[in-house]
C-alpha atoms as a PDB file:
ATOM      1  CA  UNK A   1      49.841 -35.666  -1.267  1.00  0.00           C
ATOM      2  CA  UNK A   2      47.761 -38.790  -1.008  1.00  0.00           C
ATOM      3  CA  UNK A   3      49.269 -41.831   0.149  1.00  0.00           C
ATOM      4  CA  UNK A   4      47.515 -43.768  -2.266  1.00  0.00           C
ATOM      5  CA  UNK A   5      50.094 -42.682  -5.347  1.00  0.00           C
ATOM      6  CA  UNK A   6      52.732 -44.500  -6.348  1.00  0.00           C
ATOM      7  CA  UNK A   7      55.821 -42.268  -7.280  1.00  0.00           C
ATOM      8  CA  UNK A   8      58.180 -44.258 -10.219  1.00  0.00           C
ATOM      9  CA  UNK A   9      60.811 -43.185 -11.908  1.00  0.00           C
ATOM     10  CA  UNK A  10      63.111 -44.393 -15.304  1.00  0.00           C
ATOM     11  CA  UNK A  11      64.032 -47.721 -13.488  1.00  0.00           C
ATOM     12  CA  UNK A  12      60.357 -49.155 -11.949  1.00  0.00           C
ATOM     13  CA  UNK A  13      58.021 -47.941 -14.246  1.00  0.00           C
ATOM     14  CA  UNK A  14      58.416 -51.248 -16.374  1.00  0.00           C
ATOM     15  CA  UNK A  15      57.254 -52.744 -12.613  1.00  0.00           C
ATOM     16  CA  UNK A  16      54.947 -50.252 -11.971  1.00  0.00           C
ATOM     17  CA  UNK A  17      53.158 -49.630 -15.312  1.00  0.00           C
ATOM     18  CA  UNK A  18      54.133 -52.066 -17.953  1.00  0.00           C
ATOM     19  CA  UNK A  19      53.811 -55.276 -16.338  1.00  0.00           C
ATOM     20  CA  UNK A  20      50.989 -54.172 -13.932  1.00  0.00           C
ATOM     21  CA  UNK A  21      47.637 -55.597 -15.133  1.00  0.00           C
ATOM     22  CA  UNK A  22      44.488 -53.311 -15.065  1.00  0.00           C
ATOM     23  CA  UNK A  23      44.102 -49.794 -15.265  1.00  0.00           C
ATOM     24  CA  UNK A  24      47.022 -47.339 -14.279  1.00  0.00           C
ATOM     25  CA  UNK A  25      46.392 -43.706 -14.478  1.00  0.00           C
ATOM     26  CA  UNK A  26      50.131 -41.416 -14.960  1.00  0.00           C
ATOM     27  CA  UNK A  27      50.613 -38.674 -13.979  1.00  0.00           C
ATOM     28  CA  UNK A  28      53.634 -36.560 -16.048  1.00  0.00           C
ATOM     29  CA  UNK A  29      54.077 -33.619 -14.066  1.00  0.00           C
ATOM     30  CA  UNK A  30      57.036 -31.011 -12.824  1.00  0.00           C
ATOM     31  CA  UNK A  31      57.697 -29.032 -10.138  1.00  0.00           C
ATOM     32  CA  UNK A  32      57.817 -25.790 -11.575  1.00  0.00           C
ATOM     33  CA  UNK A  33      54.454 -26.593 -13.385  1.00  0.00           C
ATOM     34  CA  UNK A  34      51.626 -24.277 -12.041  1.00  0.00           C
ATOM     35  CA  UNK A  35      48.808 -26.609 -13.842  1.00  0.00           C
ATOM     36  CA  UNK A  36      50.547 -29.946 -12.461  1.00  0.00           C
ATOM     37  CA  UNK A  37      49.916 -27.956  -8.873  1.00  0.00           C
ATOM     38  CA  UNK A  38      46.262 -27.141  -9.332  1.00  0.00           C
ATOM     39  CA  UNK A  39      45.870 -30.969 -10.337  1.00  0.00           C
ATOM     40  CA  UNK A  40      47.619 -32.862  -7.495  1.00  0.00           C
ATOM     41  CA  UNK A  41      44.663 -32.852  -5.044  1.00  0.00           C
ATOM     42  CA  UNK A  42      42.038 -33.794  -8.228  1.00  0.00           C
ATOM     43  CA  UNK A  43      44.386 -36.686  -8.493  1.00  0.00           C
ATOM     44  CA  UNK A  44      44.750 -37.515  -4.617  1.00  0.00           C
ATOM     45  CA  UNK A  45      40.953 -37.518  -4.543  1.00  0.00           C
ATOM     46  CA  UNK A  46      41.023 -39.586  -7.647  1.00  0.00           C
ATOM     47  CA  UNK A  47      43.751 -42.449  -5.965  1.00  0.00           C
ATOM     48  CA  UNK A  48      41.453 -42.214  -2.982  1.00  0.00           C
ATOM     49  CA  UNK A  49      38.535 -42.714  -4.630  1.00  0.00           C
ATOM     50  CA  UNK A  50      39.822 -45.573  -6.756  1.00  0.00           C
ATOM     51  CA  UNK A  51      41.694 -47.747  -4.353  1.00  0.00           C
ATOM     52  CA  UNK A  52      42.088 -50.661  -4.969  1.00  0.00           C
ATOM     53  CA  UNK A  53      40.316 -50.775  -8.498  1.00  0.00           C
ATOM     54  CA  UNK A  54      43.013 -48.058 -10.429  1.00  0.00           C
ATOM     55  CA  UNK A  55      46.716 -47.194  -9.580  1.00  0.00           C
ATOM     56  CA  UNK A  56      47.690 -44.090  -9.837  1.00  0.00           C
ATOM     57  CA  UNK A  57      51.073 -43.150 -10.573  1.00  0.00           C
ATOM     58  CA  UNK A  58      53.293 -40.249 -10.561  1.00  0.00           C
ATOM     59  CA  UNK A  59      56.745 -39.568 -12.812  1.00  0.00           C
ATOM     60  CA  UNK A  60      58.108 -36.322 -12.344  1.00  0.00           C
ATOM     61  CA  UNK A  61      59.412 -35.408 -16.029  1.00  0.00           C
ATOM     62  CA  UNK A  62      62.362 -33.519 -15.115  1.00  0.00           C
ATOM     63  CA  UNK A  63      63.999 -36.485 -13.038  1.00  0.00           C
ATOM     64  CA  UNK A  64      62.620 -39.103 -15.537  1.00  0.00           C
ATOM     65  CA  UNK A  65      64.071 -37.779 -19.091  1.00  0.00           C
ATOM     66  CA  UNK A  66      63.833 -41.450 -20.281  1.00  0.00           C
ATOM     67  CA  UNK A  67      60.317 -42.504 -19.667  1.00  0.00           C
ATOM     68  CA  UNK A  68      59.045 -38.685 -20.627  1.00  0.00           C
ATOM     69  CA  UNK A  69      60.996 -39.145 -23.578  1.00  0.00           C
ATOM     70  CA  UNK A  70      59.702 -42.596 -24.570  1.00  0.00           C
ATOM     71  CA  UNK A  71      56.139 -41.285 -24.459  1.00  0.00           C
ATOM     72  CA  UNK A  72      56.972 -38.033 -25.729  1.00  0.00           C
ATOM     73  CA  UNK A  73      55.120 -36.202 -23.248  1.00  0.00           C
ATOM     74  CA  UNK A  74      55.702 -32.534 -24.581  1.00  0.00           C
ATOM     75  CA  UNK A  75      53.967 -30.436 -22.216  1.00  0.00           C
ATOM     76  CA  UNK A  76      52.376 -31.108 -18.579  1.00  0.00           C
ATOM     77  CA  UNK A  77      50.531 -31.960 -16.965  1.00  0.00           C
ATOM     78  CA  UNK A  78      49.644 -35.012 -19.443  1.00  0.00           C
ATOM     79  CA  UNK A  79      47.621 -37.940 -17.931  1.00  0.00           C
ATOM     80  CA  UNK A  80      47.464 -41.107 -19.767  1.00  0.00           C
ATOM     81  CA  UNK A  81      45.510 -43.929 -19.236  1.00  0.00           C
ATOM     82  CA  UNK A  82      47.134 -47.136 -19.485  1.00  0.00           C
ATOM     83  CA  UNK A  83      45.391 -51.287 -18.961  1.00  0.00           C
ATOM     84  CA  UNK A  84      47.073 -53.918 -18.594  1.00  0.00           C
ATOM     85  CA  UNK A  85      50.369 -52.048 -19.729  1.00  0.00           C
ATOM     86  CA  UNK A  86      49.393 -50.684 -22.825  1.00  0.00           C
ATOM     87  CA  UNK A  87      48.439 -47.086 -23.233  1.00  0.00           C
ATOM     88  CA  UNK A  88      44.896 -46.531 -24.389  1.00  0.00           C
ATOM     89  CA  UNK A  89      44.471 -42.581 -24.320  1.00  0.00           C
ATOM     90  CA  UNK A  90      45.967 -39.560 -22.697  1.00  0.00           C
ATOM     91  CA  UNK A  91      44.663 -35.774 -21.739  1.00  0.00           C
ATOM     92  CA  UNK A  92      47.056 -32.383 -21.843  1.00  0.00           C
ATOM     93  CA  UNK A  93      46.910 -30.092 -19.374  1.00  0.00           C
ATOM     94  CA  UNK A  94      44.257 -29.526 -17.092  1.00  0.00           C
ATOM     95  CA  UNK A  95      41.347 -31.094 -16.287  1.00  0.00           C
ATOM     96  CA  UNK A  96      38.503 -31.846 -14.257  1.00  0.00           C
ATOM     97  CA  UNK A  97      37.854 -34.544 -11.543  1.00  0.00           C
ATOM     98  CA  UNK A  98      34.925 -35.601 -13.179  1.00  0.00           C
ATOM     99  CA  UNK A  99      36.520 -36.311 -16.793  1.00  0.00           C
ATOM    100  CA  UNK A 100      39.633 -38.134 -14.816  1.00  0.00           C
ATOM    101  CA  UNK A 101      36.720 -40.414 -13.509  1.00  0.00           C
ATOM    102  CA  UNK A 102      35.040 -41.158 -16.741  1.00  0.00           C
ATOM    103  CA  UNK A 103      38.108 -41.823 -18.544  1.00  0.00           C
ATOM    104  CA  UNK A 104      38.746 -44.437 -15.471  1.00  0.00           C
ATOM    105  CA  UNK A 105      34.944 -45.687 -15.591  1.00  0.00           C
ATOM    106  CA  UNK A 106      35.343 -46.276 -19.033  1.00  0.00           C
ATOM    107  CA  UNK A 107      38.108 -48.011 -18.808  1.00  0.00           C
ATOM    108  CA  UNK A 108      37.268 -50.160 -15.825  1.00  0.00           C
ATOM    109  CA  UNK A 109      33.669 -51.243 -17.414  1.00  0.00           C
ATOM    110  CA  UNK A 110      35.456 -52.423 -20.294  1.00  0.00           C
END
């Protein structure tokens, strides 16, 4: 796993992702989650990639039932994009390296 994720849970993603300005790409995933497997080194690519100008942040949805519930994240992996603590768009299931970087770009440029 890259070093360059953060891992949050119920009680720090208000530090983590609502009070963080700029872009902050989470990750919902779960360990039992074939998809959220195949992602993790598109993401630890991504983090690497992005250091420094996005955070990238990890809640594992069956040990954070509150803030999975909150965004009603239904199925995983989900990604959503949030800036400056507000969520601007999210993608279900899997996807490629290059859409994870547009979404970022996009959001970055902006």
């Amino acid at each position: 796993m890259s070093t360059n994720f953060v891992v949050t849970t119920d009680q720090a993603f208000a530090a983590d992702v609502d009070q963080r300005k700029g872009v902050v790409l989470v990750d919902f995933w779960a360990e039992w989650c074939a998809p959220c497997k195949s992602l993790l080194p598109v993401l630890g690519e991504i983090a690497d990639v992005y250091e420094g100008e996005a955070a990238v942040v990890k809640v594992n949805a069956d040990e954070n039932k509150a803030i999975t519930t909150r965004f009603d994240v239904r199925g995983l992996p989900t990604l959503i994009l949030f800036k400056d603590g507000v969520e601007q768009e999210r993608v279900l299931g899997m996807t490629s390296k290059t859409r994870i970087a547009a979404l970022l770009d996009k959001y970055l440029e902006a």
